[in-house]
C-alpha atoms as a PDB file:
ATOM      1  CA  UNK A   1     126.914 102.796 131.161  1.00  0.00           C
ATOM      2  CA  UNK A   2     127.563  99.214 131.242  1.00  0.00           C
ATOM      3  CA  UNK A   3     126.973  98.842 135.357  1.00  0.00           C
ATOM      4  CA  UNK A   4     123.586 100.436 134.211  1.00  0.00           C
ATOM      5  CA  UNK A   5     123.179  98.151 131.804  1.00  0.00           C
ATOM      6  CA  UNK A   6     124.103  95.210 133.392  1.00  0.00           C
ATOM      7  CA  UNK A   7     121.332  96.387 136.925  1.00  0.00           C
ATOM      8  CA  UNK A   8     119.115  96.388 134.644  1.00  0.00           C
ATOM      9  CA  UNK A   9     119.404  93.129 132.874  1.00  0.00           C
ATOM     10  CA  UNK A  10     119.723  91.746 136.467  1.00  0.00           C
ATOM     11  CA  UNK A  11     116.272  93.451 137.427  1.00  0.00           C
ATOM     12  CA  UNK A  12     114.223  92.348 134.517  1.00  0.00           C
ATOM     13  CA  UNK A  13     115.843  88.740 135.256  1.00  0.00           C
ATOM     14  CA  UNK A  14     114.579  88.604 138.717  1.00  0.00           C
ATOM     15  CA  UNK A  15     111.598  89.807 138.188  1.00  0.00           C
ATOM     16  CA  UNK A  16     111.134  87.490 135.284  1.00  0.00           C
ATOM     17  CA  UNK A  17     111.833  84.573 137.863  1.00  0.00           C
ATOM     18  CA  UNK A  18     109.329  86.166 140.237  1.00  0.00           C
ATOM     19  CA  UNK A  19     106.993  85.623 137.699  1.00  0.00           C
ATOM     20  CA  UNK A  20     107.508  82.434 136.298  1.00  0.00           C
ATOM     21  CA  UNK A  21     107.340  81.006 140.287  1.00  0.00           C
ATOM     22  CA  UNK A  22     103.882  82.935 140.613  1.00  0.00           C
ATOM     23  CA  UNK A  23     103.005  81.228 137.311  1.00  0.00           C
ATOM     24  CA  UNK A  24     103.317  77.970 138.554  1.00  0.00           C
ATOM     25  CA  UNK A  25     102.001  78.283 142.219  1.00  0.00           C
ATOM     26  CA  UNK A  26      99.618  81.237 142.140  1.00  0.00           C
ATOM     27  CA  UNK A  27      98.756  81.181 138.213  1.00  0.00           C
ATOM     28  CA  UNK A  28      95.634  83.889 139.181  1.00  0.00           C
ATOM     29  CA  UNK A  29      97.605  86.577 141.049  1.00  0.00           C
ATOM     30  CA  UNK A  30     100.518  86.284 138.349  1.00  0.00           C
ATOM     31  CA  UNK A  31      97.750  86.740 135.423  1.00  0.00           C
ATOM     32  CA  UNK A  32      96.856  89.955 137.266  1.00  0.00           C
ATOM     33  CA  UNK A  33     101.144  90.949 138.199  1.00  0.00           C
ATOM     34  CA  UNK A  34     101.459  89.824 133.958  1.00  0.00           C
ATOM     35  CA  UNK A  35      98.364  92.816 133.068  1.00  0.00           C
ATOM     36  CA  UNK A  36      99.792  95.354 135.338  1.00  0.00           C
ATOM     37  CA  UNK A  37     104.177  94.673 134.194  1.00  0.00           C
ATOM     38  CA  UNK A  38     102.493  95.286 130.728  1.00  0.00           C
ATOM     39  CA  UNK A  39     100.097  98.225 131.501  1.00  0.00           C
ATOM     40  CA  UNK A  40     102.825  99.954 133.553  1.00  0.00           C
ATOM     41  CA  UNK A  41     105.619  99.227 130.477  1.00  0.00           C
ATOM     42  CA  UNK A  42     102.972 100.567 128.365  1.00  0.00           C
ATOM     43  CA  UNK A  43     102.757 103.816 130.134  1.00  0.00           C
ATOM     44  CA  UNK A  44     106.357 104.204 130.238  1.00  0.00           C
ATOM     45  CA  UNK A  45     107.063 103.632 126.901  1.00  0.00           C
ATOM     46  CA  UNK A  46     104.033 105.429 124.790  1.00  0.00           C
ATOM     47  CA  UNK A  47     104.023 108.405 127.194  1.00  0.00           C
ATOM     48  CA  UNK A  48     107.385 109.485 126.359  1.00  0.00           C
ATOM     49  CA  UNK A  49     106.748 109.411 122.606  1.00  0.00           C
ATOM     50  CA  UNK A  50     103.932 111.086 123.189  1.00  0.00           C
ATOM     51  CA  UNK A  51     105.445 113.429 124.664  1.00  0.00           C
ATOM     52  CA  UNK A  52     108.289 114.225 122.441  1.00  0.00           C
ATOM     53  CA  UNK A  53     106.202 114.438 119.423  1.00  0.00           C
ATOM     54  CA  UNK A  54     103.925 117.126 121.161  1.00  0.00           C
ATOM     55  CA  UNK A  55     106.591 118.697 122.212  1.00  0.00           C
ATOM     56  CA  UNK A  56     108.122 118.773 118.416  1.00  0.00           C
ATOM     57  CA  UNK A  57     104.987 119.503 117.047  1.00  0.00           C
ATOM     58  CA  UNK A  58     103.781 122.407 119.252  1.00  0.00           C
ATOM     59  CA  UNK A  59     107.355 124.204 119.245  1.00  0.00           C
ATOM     60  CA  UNK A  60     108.967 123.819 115.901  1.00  0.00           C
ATOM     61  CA  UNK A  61     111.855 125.779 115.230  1.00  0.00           C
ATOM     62  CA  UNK A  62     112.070 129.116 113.259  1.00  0.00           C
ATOM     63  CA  UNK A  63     115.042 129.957 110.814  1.00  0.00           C
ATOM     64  CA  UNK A  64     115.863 132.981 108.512  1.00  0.00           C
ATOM     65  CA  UNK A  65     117.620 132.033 105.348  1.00  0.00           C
ATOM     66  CA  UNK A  66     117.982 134.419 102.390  1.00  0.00           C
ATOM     67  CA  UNK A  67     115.500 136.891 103.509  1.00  0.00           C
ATOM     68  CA  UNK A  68     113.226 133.945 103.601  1.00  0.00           C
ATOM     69  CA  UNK A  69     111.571 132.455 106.606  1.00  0.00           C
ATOM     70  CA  UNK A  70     111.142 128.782 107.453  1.00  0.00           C
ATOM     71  CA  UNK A  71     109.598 126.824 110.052  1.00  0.00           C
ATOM     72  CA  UNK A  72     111.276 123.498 110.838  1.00  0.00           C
ATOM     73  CA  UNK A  73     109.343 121.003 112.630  1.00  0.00           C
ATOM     74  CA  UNK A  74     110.436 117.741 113.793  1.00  0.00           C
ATOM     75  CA  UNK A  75     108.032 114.572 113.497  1.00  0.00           C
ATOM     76  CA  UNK A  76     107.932 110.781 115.581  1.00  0.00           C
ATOM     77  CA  UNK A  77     106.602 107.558 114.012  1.00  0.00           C
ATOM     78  CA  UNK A  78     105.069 109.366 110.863  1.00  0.00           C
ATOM     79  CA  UNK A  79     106.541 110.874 108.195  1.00  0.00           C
ATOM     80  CA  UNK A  80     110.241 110.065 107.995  1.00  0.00           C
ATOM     81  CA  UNK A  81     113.864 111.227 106.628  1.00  0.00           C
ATOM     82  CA  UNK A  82     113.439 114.621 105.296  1.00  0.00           C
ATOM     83  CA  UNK A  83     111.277 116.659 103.417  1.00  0.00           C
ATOM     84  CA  UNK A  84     110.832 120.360 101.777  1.00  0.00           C
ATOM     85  CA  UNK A  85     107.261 121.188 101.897  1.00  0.00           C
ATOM     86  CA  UNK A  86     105.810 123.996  99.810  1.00  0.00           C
ATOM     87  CA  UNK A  87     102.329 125.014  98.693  1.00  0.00           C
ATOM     88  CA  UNK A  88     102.727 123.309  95.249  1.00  0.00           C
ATOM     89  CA  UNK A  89     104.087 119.934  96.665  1.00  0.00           C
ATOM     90  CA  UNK A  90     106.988 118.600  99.043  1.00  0.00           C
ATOM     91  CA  UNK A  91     110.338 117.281  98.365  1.00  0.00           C
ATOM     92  CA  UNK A  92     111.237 113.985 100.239  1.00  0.00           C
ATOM     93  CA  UNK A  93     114.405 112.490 101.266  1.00  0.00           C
ATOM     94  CA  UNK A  94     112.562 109.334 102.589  1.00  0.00           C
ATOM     95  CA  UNK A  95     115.843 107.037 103.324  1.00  0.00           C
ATOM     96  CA  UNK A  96     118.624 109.005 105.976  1.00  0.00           C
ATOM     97  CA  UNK A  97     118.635 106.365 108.269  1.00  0.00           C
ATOM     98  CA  UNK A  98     116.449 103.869 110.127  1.00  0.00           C
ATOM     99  CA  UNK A  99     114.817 105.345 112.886  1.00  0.00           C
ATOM    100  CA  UNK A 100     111.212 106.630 112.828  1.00  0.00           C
ATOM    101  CA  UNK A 101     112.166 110.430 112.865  1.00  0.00           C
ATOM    102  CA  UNK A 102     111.599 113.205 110.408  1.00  0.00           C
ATOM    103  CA  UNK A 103     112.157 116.730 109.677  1.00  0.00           C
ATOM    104  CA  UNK A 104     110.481 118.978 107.377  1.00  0.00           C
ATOM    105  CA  UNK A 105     110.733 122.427 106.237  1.00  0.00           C
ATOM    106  CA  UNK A 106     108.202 125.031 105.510  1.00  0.00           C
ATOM    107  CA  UNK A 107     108.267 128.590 104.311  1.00  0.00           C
ATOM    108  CA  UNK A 108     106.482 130.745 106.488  1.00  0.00           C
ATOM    109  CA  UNK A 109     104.905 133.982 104.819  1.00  0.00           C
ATOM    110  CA  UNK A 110     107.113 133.721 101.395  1.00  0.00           C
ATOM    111  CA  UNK A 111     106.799 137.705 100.311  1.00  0.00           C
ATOM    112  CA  UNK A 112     107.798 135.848  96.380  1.00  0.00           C
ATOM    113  CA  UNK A 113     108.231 139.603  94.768  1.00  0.00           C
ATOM    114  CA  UNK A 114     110.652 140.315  97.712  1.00  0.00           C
ATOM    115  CA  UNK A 115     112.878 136.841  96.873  1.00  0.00           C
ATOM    116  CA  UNK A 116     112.037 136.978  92.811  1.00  0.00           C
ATOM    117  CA  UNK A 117     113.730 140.785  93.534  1.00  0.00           C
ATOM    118  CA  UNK A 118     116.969 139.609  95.321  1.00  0.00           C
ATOM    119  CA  UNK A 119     117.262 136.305  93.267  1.00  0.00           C
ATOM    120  CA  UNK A 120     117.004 137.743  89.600  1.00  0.00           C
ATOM    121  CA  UNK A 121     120.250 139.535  89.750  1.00  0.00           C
ATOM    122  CA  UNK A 122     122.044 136.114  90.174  1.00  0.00           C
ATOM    123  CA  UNK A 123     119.561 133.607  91.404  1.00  0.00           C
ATOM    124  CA  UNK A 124     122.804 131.269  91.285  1.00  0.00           C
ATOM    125  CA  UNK A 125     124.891 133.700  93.809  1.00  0.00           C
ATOM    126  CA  UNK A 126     120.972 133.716  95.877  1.00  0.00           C
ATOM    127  CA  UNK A 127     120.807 130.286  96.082  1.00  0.00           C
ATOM    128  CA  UNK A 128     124.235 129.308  97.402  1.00  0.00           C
ATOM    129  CA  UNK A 129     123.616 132.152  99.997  1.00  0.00           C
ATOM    130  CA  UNK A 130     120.128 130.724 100.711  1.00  0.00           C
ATOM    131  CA  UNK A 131     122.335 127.128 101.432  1.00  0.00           C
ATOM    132  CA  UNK A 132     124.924 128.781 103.167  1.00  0.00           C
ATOM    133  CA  UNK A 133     122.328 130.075 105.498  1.00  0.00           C
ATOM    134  CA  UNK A 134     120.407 127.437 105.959  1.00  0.00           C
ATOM    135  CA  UNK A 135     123.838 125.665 107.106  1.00  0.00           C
ATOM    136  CA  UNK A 136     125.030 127.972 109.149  1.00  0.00           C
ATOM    137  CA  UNK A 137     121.759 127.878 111.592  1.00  0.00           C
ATOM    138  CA  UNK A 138     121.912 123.847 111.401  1.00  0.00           C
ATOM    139  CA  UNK A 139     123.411 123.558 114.940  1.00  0.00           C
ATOM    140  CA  UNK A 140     121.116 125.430 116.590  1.00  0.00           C
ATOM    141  CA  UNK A 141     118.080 123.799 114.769  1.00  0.00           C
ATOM    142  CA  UNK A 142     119.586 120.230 115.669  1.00  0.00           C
ATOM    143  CA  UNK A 143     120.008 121.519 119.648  1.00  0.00           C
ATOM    144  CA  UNK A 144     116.268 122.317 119.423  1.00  0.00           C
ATOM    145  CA  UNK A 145     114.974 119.459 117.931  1.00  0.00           C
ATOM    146  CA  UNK A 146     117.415 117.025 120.238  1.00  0.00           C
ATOM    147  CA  UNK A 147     116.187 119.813 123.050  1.00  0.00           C
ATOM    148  CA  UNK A 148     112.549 119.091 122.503  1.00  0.00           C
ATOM    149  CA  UNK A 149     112.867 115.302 122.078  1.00  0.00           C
ATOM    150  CA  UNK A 150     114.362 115.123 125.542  1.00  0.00           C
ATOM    151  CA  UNK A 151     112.513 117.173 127.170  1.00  0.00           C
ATOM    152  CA  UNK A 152     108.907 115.464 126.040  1.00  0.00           C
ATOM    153  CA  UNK A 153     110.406 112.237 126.907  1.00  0.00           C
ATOM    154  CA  UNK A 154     111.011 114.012 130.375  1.00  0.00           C
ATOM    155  CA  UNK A 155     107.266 115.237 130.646  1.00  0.00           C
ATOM    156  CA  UNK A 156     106.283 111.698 129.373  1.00  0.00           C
ATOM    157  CA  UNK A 157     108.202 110.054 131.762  1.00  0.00           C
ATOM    158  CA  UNK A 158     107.305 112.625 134.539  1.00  0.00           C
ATOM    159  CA  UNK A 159     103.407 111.735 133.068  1.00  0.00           C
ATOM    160  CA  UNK A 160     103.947 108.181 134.049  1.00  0.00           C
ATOM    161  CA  UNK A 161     105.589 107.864 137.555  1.00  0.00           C
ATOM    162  CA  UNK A 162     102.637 110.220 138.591  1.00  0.00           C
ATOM    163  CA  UNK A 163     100.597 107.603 136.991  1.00  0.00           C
ATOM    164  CA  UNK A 164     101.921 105.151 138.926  1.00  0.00           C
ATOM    165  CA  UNK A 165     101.851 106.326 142.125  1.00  0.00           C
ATOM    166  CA  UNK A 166      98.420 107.328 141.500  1.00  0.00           C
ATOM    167  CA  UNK A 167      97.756 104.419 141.054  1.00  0.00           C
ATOM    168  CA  UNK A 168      99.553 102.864 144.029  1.00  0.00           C
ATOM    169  CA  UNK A 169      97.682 105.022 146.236  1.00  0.00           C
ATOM    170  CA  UNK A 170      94.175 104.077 144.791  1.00  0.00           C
ATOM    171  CA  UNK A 171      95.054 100.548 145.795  1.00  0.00           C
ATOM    172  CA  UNK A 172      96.073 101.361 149.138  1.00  0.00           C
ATOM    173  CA  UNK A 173      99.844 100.085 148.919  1.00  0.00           C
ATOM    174  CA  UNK A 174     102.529 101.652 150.809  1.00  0.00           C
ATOM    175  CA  UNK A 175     105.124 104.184 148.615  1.00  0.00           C
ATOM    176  CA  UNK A 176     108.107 102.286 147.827  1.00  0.00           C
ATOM    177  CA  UNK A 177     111.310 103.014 150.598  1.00  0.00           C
ATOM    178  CA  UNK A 178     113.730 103.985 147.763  1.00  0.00           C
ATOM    179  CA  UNK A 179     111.110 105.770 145.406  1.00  0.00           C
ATOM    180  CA  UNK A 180     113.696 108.374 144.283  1.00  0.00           C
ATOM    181  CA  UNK A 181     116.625 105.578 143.723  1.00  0.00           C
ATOM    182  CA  UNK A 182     113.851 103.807 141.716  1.00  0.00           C
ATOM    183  CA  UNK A 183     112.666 106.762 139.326  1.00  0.00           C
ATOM    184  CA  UNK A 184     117.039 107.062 138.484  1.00  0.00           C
ATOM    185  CA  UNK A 185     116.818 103.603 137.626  1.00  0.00           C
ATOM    186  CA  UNK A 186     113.702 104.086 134.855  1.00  0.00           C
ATOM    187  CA  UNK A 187     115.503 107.475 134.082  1.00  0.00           C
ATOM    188  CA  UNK A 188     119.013 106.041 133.433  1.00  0.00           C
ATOM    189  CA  UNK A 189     117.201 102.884 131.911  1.00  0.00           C
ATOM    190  CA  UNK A 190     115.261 105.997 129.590  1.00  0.00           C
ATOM    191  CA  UNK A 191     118.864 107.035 128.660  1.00  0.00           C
ATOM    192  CA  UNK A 192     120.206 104.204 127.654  1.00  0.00           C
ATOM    193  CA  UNK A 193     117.276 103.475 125.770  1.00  0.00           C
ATOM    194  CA  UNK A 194     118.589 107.112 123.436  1.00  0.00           C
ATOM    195  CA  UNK A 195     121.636 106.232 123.504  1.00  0.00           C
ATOM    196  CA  UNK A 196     121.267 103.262 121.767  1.00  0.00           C
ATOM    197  CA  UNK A 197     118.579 104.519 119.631  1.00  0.00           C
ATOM    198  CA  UNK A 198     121.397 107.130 118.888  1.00  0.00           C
ATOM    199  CA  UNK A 199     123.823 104.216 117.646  1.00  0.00           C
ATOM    200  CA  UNK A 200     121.025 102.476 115.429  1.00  0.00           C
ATOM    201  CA  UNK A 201     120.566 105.858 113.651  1.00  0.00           C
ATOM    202  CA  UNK A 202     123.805 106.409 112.792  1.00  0.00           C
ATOM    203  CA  UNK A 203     124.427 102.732 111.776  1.00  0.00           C
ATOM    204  CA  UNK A 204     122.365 102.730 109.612  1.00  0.00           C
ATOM    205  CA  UNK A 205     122.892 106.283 108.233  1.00  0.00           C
ATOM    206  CA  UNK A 206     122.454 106.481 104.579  1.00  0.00           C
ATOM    207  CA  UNK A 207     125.335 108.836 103.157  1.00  0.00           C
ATOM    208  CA  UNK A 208     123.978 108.815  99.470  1.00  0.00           C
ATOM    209  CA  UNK A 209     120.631 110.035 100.744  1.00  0.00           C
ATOM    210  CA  UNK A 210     120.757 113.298  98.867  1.00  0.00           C
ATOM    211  CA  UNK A 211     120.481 110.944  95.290  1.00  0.00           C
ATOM    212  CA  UNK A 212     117.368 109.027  96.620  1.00  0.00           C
ATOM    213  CA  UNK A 213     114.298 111.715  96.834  1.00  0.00           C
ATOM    214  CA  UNK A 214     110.901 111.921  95.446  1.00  0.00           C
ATOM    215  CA  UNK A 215     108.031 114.838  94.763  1.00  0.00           C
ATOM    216  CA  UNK A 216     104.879 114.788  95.458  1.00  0.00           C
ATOM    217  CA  UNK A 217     102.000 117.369  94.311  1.00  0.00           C
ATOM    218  CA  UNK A 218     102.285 119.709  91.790  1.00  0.00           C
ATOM    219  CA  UNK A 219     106.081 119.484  91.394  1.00  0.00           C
ATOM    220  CA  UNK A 220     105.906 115.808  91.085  1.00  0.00           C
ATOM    221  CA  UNK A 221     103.734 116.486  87.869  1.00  0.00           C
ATOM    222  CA  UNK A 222     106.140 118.714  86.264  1.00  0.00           C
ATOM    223  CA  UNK A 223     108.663 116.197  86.587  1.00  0.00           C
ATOM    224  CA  UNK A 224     106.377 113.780  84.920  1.00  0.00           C
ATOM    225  CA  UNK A 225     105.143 115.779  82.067  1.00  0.00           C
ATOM    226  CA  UNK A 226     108.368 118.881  82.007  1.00  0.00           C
ATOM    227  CA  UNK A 227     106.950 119.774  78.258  1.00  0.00           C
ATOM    228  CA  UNK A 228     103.976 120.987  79.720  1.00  0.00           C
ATOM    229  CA  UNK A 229     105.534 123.636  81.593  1.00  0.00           C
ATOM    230  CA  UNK A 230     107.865 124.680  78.118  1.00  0.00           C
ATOM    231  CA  UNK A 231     104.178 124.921  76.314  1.00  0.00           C
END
């Protein structure tokens, strides 16, 4: 990881060199070499996002939790930490860590005489089991949300080397001699780029996040005015 690292550090260093020589002998051409490093960083950067957050969006995952049935869908940029979203508001927990990633929950089809049937025996007993479910599927909803993020970022990244050599080919320039060596390169560069991302998150990992939540809609009224409901 730290070879990979330190290749490229190296890399961005030469090429910043390259530059800085072109600035001061041929400032036109390195105007036009500036546009297309940024352009081509662009591509590499905001097509993988893209990409995960379609791919989170499109294919959210499905769970089964006290004869109840949720949706779980994964967000990127908008809408952070974690919420419970129902048709008479949403429950945030805004503040799990730092990075730009959310996860909300949805009932799908609530059937409410079904649940008000199996919870009015001893909604306490239905509501630990409703937990207890919800935790036992948690593995395999984190695999497919950390499945989907990786493989838009894959598509995204995909997306942009076939931009690229597009665009190489539109300007007549020869393909590179070590094109596949190059493409490892951005893709280990890619990983190192989650990996790190990985360590921010859980740096800066909130343990008391469960205490800091807020309510929005119709439940967020009911905690405002409570007597209301009593009268």
């Amino acid at each position: 990881m730290l070879n990979v690292v330190r290749r490229v550090a190296g890399s961005l260093r030469a090429r910043m060199g390259v530059v800085g020589t072109m600035l001061r002998e041929h400032p036109r051409a390195a105007a036009i070499a500036v546009v297309g490093f940024v352009m081509r960083w662009s591509l590499r950067i905001a097509l993988p996002l893209a990409g995960a957050a379609g791919i989170l969006t499109l294919f959210p995952c499905h769970a089964v939790a006290g004869g109840a049935h949720f949706r779980v869908q994964g967000t990127l940029l908008i809408r952070r930490g974690l919420s419970a979203d129902t048709t008479f508001g949403s429950w945030v927990f805004p503040h799990i860590d730092g990075l730009p990633i959310g996860v909300h929950v949805t009932p799908v089809n609530v059937d409410l005489v079904r649940i008000a049937s199996a919870a009015s025996p001893d909604p306490q007993r239905y509501a630990e089991q409703l937990r207890l479910d919800l935790v036992e599927q948690l593995p395999a909803i984190t695999v497919w949300l950390i499945g989907g993020v990786l493989i838009g970022v894959l598509l995204g990244l995909g997306a942009a080397a076939a931009v690229n050599l597009a665009i190489r080919q539109l300007r007549g320039l020869p393909r590179r001699e070590h094109e596949v060596r190059h493409r490892l390169r951005q893709l280990a560069a890619a990983g190192v780029v989650v990996v790190l991302l990985a360590g921010f998150g859980a740096l800066t990992y909130e343990p008391r996040w469960a205490r800091q939540s807020r309510s929005t809609g119709t439940l967020a009224a009911l905690q405002l005015f409570p007597n209301q409901l009593r009268s």
